[in-house]
Every structure is written in structure tokens, then in C-alpha cells.
N, C-alpha and C. Protein backbone atom coordinates (compact mmCIF):
# COMPACT_ATOMS: atom_id res chain seq x y z
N UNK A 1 14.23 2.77 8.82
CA UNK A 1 13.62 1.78 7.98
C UNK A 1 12.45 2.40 7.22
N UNK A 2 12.32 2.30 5.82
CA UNK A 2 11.25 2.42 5.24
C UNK A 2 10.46 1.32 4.84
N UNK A 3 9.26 1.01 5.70
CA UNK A 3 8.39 0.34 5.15
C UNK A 3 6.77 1.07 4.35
N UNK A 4 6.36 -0.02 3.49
CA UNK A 4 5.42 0.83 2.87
C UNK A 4 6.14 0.53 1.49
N UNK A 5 6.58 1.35 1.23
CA UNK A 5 7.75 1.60 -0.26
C UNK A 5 7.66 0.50 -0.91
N UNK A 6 7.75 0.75 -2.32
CA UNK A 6 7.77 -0.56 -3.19
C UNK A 6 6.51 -1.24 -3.13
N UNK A 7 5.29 -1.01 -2.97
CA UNK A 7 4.55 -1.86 -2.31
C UNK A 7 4.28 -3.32 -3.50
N UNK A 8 5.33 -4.13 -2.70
CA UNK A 8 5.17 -5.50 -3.71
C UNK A 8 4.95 -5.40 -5.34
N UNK A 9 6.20 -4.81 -5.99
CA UNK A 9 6.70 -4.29 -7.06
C UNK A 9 7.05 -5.56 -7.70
N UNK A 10 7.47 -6.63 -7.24
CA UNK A 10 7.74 -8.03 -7.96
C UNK A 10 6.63 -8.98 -7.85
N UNK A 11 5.64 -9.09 -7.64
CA UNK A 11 4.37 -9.28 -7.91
C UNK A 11 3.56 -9.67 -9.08
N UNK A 12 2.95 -10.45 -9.83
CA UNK A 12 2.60 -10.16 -10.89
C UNK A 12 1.07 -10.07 -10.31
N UNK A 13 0.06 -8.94 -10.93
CA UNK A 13 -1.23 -9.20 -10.84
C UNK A 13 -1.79 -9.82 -10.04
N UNK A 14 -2.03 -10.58 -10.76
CA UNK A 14 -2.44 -11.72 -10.80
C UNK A 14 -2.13 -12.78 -9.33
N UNK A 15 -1.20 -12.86 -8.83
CA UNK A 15 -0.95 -12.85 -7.60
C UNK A 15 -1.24 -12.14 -6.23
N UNK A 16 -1.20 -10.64 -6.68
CA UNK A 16 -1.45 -9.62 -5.73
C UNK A 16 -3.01 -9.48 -5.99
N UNK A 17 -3.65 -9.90 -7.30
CA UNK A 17 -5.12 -10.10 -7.05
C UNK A 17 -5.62 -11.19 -6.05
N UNK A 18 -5.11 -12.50 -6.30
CA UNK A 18 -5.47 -13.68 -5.65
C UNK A 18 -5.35 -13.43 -4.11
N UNK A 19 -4.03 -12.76 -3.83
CA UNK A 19 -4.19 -12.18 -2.34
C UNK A 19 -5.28 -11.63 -1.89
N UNK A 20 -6.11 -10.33 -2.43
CA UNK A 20 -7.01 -10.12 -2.29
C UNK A 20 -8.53 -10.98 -2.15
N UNK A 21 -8.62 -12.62 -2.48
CA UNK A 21 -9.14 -12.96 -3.23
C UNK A 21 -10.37 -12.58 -4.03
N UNK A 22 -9.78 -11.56 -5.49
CA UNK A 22 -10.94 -11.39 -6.51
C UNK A 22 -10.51 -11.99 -7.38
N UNK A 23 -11.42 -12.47 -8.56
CA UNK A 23 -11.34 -13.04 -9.62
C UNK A 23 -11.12 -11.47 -10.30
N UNK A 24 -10.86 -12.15 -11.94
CA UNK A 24 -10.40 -10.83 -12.83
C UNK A 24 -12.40 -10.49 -12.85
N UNK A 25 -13.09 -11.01 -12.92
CA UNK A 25 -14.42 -10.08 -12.95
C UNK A 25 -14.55 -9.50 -11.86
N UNK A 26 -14.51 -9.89 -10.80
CA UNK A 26 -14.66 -8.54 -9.52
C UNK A 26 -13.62 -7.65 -9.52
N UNK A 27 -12.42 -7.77 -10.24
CA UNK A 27 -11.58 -6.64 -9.93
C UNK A 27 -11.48 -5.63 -11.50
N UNK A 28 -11.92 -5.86 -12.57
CA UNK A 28 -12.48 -5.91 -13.72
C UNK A 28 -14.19 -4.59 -12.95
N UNK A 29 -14.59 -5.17 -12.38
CA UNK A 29 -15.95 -4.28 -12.05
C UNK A 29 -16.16 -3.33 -11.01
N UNK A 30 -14.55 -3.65 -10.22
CA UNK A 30 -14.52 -2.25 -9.21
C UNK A 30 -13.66 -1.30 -9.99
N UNK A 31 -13.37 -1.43 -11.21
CA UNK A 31 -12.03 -0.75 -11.60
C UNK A 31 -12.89 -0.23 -12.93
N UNK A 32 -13.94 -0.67 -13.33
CA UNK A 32 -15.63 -0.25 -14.61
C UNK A 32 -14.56 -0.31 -15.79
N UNK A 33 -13.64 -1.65 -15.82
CA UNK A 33 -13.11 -1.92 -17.46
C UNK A 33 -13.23 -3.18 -17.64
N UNK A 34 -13.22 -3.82 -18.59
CA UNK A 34 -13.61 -5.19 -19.35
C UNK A 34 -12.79 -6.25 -18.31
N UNK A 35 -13.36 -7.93 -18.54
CA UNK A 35 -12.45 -8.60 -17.74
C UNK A 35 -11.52 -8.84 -18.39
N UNK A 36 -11.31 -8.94 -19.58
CA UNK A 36 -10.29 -9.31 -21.05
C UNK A 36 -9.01 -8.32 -20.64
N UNK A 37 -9.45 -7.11 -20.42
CA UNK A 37 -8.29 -6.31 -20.04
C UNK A 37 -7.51 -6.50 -19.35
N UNK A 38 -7.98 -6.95 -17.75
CA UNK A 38 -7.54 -7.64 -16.80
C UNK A 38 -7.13 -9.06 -16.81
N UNK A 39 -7.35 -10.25 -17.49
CA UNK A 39 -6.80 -11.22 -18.47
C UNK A 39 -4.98 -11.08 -18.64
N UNK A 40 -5.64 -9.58 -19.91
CA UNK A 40 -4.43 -9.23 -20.42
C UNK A 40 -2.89 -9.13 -19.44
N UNK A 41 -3.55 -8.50 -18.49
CA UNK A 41 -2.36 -7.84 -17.60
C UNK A 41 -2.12 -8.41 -16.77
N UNK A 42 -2.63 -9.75 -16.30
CA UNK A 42 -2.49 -10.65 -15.17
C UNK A 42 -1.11 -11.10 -14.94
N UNK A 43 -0.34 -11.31 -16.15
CA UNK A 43 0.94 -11.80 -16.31
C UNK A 43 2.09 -10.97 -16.08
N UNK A 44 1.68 -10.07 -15.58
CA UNK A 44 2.85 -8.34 -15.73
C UNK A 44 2.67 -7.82 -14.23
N UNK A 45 4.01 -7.96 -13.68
CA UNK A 45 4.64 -7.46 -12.88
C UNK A 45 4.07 -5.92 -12.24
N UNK A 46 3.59 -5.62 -11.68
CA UNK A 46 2.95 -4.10 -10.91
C UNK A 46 3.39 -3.11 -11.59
N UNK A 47 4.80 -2.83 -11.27
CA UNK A 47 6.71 -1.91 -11.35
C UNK A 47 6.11 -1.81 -13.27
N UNK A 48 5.48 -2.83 -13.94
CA UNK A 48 5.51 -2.57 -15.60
C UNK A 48 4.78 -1.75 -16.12
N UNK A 49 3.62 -1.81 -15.48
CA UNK A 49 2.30 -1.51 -15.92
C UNK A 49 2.11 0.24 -15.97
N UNK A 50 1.86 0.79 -16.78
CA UNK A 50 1.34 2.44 -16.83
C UNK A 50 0.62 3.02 -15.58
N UNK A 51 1.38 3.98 -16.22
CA UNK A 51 1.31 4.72 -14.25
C UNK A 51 -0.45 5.38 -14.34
N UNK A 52 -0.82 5.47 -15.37
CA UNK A 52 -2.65 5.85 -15.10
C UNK A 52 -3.08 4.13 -14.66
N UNK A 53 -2.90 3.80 -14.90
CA UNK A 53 -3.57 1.92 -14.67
C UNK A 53 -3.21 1.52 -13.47
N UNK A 54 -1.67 2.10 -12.90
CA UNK A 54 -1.09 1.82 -11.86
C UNK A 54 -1.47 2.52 -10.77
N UNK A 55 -2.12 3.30 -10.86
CA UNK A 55 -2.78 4.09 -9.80
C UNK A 55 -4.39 3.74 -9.54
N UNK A 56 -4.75 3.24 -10.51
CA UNK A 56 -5.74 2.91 -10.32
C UNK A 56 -6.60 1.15 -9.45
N UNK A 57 -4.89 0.57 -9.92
CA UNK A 57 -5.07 -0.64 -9.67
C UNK A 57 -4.52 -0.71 -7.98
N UNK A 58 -3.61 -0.19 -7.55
CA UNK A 58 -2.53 -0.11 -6.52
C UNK A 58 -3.50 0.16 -5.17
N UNK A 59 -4.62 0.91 -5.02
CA UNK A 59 -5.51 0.57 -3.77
C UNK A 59 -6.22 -0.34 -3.57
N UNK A 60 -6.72 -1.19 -4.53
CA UNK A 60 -7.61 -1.90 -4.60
C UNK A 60 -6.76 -3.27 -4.08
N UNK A 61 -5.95 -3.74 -5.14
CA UNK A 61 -4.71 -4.64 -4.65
C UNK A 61 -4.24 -4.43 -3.17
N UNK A 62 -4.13 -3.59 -2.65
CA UNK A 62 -3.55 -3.30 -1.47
C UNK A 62 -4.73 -3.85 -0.13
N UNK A 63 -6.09 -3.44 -0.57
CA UNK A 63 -7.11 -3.33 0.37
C UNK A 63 -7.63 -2.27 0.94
N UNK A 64 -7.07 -0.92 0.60
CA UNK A 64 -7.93 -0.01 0.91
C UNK A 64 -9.06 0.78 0.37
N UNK A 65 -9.90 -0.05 -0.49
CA UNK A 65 -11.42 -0.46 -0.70
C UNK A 65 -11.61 -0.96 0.55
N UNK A 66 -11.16 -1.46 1.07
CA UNK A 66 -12.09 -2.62 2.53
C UNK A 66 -12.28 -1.27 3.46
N UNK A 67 -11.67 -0.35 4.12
CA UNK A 67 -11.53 0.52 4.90
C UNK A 67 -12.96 2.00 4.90
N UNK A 68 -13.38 1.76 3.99
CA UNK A 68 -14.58 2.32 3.71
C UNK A 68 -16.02 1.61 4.17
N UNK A 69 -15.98 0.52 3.93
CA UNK A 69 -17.06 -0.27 4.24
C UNK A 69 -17.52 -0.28 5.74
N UNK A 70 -18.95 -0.29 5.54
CA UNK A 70 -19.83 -0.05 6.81
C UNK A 70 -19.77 -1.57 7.61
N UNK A 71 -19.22 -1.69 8.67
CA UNK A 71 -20.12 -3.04 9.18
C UNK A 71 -20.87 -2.73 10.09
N UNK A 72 -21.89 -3.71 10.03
CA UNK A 72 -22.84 -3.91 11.30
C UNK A 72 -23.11 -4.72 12.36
């Protein structure tokens, strides 16, 4: 079995953001591009999106931003 793979490729954004729950400005300000941009792309499927954007977006969506963080 491969799990992992595909990671939620039918997805739009916008969904896989809300999972996370960020609005397009917090995910817009960990990613240092406009919220309009993120707007834009909310409607588009993961699997669509350009593979520089898609790499950039694909940890954050996922949650491994959280795995860094200090708690106390």
C-alpha cells in the first residue's frame, strides 16, 4: 500500500486551506504573496496549479509548518 501519495490532489484550495483553518490572509502571509493571489487560486484543484506554487503551497496545506513550533 502506498499511502502519502497524491496528497489530496482533488481538493480545491480552498478546502485544503479551511482544513487547516487559515483564512486566504494568513496563508497569503506565510507564503509573503498578496491575498488577491490566493483569492485567485482558491477555486483550483492542487493536481492544477504550477509546480513552483505547488511546492510552495503543499507543506503548509499539509501542516508541516506546525512541526517546528516551540511549545511550552
Amino acid at each position: 500500500m502506498f499511502f502519502g501519495l497524491g496528497f489530496k490532489d482533488k481538493k480545491t484550495v480552498k478546502e485544503l486551506r479551511k482544513n487547516q483553518n487559515l483564512t486566504a490572509k494568513e496563508l497569503a502571509d506565510k507564503l509573503r504573496l498578496d491575498p488577491a493571489d490566493i483569492l485567485k487560486i482558491d477555486d483550483l484543484r492542487l493536481r492544477d496549479l504550477s509546480d513552483p506554487l505547488k511546492t510552495k503551497l503543499t507543506p503548509i496545506l499539509r501542516g508541516d509548518y506546525m512541526d517546528k513550533m516551540t511549545w511550552l
